[in-house]
N, C-alpha and C. Protein backbone atom coordinates (compact mmCIF):
# COMPACT_ATOMS: atom_id res chain seq x y z
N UNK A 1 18.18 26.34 12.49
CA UNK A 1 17.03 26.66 11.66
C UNK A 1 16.86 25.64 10.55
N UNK A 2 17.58 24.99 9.52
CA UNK A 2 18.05 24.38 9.34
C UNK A 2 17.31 22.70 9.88
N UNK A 3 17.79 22.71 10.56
CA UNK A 3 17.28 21.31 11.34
C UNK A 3 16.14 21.45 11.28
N UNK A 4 15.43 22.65 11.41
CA UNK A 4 13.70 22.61 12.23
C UNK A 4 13.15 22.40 10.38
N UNK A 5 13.73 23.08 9.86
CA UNK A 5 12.88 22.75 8.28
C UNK A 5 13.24 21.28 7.54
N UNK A 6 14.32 21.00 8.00
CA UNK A 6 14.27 19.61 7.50
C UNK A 6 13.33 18.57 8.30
N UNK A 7 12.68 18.30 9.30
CA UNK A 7 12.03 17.70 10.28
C UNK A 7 10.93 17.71 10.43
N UNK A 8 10.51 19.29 9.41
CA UNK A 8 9.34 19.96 8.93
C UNK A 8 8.77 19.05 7.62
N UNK A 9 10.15 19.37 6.85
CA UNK A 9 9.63 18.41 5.47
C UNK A 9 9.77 16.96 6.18
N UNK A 10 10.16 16.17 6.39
CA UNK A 10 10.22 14.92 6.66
C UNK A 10 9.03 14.22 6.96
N UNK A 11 8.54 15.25 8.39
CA UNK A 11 7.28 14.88 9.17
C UNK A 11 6.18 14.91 8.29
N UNK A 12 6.22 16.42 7.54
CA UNK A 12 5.33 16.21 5.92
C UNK A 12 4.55 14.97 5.01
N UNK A 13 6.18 14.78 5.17
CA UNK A 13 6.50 13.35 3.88
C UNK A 13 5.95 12.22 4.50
N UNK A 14 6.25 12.12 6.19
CA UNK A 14 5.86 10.79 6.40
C UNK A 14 3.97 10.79 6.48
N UNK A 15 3.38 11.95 6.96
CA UNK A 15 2.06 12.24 7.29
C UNK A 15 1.26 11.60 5.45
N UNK A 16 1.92 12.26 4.86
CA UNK A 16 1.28 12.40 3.52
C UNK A 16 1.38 10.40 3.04
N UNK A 17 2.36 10.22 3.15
CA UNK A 17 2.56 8.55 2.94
C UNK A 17 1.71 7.72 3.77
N UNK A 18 1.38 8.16 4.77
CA UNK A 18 1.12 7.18 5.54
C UNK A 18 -0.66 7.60 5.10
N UNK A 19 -0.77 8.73 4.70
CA UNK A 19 -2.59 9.07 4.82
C UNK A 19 -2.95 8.18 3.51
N UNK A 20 -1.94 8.17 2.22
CA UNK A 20 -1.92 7.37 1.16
C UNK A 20 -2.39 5.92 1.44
N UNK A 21 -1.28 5.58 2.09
CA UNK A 21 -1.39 4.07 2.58
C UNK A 21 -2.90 3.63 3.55
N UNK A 22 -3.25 4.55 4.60
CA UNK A 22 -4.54 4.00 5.16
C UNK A 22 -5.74 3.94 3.99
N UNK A 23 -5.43 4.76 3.36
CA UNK A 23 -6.13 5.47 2.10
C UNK A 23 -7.28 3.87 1.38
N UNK A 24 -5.96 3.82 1.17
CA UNK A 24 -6.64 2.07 0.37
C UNK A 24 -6.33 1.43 1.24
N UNK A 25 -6.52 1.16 2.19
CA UNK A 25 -6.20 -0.14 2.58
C UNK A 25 -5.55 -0.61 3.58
N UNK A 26 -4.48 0.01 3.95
CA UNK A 26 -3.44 -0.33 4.69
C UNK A 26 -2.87 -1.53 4.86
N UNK A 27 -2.54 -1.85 6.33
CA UNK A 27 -1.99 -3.00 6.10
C UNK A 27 -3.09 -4.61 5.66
N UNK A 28 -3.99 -3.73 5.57
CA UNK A 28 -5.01 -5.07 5.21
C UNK A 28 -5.69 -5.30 3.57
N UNK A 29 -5.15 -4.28 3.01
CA UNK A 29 -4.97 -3.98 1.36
C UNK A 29 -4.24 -5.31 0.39
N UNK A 30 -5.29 -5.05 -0.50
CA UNK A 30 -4.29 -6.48 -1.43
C UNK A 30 -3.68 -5.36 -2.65
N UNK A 31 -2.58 -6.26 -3.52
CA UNK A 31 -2.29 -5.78 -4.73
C UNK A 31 -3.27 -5.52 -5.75
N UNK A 32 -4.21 -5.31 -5.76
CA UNK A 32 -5.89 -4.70 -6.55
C UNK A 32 -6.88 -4.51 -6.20
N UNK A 33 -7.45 -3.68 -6.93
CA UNK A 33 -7.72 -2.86 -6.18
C UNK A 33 -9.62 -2.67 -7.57
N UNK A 34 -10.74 -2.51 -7.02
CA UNK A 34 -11.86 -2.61 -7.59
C UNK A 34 -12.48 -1.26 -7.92
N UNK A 35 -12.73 -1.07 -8.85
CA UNK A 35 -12.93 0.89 -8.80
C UNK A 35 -14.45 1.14 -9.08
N UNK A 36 -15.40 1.42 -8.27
CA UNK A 36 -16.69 1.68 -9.31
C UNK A 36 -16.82 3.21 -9.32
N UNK A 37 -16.36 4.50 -9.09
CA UNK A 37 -16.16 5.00 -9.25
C UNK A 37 -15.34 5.79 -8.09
N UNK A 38 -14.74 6.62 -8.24
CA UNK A 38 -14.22 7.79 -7.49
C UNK A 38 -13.99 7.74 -6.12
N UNK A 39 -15.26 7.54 -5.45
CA UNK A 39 -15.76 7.26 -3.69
C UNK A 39 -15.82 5.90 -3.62
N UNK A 40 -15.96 5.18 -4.37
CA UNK A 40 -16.35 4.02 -3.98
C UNK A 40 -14.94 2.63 -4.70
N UNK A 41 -14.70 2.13 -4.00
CA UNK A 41 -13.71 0.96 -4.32
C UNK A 41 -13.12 0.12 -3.03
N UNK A 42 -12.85 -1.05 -3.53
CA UNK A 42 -12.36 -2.31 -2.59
C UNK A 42 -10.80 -2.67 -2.62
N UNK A 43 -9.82 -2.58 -1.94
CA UNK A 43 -8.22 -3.12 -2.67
C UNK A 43 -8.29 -4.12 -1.56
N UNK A 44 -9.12 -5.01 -1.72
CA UNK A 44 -8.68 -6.42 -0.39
C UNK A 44 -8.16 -7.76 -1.52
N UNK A 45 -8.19 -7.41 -2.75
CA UNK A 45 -7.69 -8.36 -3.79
C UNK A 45 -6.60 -8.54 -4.00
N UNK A 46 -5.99 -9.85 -3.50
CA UNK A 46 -4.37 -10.65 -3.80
C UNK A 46 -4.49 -10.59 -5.02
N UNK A 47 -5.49 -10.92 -5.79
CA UNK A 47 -4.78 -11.19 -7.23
C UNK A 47 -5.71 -10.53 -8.63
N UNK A 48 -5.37 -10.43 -9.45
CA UNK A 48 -6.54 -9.79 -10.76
C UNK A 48 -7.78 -10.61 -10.57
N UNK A 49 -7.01 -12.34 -10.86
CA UNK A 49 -8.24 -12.89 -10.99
C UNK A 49 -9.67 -12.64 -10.02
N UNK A 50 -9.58 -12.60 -8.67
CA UNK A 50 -10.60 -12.36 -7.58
C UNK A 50 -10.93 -11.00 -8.29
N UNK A 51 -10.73 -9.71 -8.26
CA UNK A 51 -11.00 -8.67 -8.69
C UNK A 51 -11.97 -8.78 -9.73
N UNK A 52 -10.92 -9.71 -10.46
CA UNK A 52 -12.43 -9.49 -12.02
C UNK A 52 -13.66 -10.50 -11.72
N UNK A 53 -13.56 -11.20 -10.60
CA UNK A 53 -14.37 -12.45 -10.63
C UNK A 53 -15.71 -11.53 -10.11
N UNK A 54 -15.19 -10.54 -9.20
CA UNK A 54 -16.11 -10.03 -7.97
C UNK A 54 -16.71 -8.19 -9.00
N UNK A 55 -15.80 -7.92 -10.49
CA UNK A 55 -16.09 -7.51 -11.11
C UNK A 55 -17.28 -7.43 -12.23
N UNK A 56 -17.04 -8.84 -12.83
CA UNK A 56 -18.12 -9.61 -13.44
C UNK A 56 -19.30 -9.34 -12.98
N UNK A 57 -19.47 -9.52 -11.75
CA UNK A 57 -21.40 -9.63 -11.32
C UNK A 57 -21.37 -8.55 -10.49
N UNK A 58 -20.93 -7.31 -10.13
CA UNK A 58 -20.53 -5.97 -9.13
C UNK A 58 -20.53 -4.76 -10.63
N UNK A 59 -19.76 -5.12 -11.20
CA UNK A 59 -18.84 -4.19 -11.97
C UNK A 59 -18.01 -3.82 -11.78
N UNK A 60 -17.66 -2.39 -12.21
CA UNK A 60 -16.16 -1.37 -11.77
C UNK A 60 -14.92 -1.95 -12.67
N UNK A 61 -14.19 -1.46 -12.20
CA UNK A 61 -12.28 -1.52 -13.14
C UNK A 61 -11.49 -2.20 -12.28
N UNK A 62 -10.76 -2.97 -12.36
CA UNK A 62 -9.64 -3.68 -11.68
C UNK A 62 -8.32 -2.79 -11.88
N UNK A 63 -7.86 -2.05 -11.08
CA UNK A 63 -6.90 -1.90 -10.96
C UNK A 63 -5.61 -2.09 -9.68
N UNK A 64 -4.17 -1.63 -10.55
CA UNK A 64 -3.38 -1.92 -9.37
C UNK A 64 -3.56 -1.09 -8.05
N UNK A 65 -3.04 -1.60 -7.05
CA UNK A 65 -3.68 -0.86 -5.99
C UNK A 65 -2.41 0.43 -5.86
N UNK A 66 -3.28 1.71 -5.81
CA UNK A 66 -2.32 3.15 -6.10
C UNK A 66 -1.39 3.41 -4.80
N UNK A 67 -1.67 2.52 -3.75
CA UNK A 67 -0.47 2.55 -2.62
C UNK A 67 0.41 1.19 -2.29
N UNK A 68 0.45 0.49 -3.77
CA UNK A 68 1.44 -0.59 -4.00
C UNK A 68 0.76 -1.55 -2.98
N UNK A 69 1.55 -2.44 -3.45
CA UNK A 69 1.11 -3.81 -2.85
C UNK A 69 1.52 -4.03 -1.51
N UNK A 70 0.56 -4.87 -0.64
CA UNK A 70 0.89 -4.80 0.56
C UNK A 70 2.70 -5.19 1.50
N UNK A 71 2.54 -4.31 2.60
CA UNK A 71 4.14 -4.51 2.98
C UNK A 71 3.95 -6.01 3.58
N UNK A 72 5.23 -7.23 2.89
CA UNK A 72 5.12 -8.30 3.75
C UNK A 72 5.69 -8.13 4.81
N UNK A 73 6.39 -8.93 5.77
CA UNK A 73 7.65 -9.30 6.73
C UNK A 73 8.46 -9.74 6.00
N UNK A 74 9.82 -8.72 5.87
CA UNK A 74 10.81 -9.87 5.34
C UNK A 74 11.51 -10.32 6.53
N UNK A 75 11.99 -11.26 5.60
CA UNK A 75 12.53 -12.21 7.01
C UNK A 75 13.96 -11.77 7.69
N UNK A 76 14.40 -12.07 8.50
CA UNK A 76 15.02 -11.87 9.22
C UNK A 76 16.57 -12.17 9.40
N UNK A 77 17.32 -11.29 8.45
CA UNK A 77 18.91 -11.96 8.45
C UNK A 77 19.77 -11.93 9.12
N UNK A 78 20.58 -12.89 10.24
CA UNK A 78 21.63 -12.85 10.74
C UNK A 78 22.72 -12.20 10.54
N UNK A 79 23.44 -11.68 11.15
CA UNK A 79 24.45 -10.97 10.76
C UNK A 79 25.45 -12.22 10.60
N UNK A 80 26.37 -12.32 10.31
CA UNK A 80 27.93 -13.47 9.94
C UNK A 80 28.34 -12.75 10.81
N UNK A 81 29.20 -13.64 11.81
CA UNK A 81 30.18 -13.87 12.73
C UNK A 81 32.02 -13.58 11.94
N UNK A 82 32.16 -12.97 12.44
CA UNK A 82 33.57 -12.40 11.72
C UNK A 82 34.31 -13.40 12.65
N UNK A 83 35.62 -13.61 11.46
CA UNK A 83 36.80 -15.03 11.78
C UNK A 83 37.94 -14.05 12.11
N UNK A 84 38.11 -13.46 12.97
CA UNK A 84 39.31 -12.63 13.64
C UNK A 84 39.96 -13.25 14.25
C-alpha cells in the first residue's frame, strides 16, 4: 500500500513539473521571459538585453523565466579506469 502512494505522489510531482516546464516554454524557452500581462508573454529570450530591446517598442516586464533557465546537455564524463 505503501508503494502504490508513493508512485502516486511521485507521478504527481513529475506531471505537475513537467506541465510547469511546457508552460513557458519548454525545451525551446530562454532564461527571460516578456510579460504583458497574465495570458500573454514570450520566454524565447537568452538574455535581459533582447527582452528589453523587444520591450522598448512591444512593452511588458522582463522577467526571469518562472521554470528556470533552459536544460543544457551536460557533457559527458568518462568513468576512470581503476589501477588494480
Amino acid at each position: 500500500m505503501r508503494a502504490l502512494i508513493v508512485i502516486a505522489i511521485v507521478s504527481a510531482a513529475v506531471v505537475v513539473s513537467e506541465t510547469a516546464h511546457a508552460r513557458f516554454g519548454g525545451a525551446t524557452s530562454g532564461a527571460w521571459c516578456l510579460f504583458n500581462d497574465p495570458y500573454t508573454y514570450n520566454c524565447g529570450f537568452a538574455t535581459l538585453q533582447q527582452c528589453r530591446a523587444t520591450a522598448s517598442g512591444a512593452g511588458g516586464q522582463c522577467q526571469p523565466n518562472p521554470s528556470g533557465p533552459p536544460l543544457s546537455e551536460a557533457p559527458v564524463r568518462k568513468r576512470q579506469k581503476s589501477r588494480d
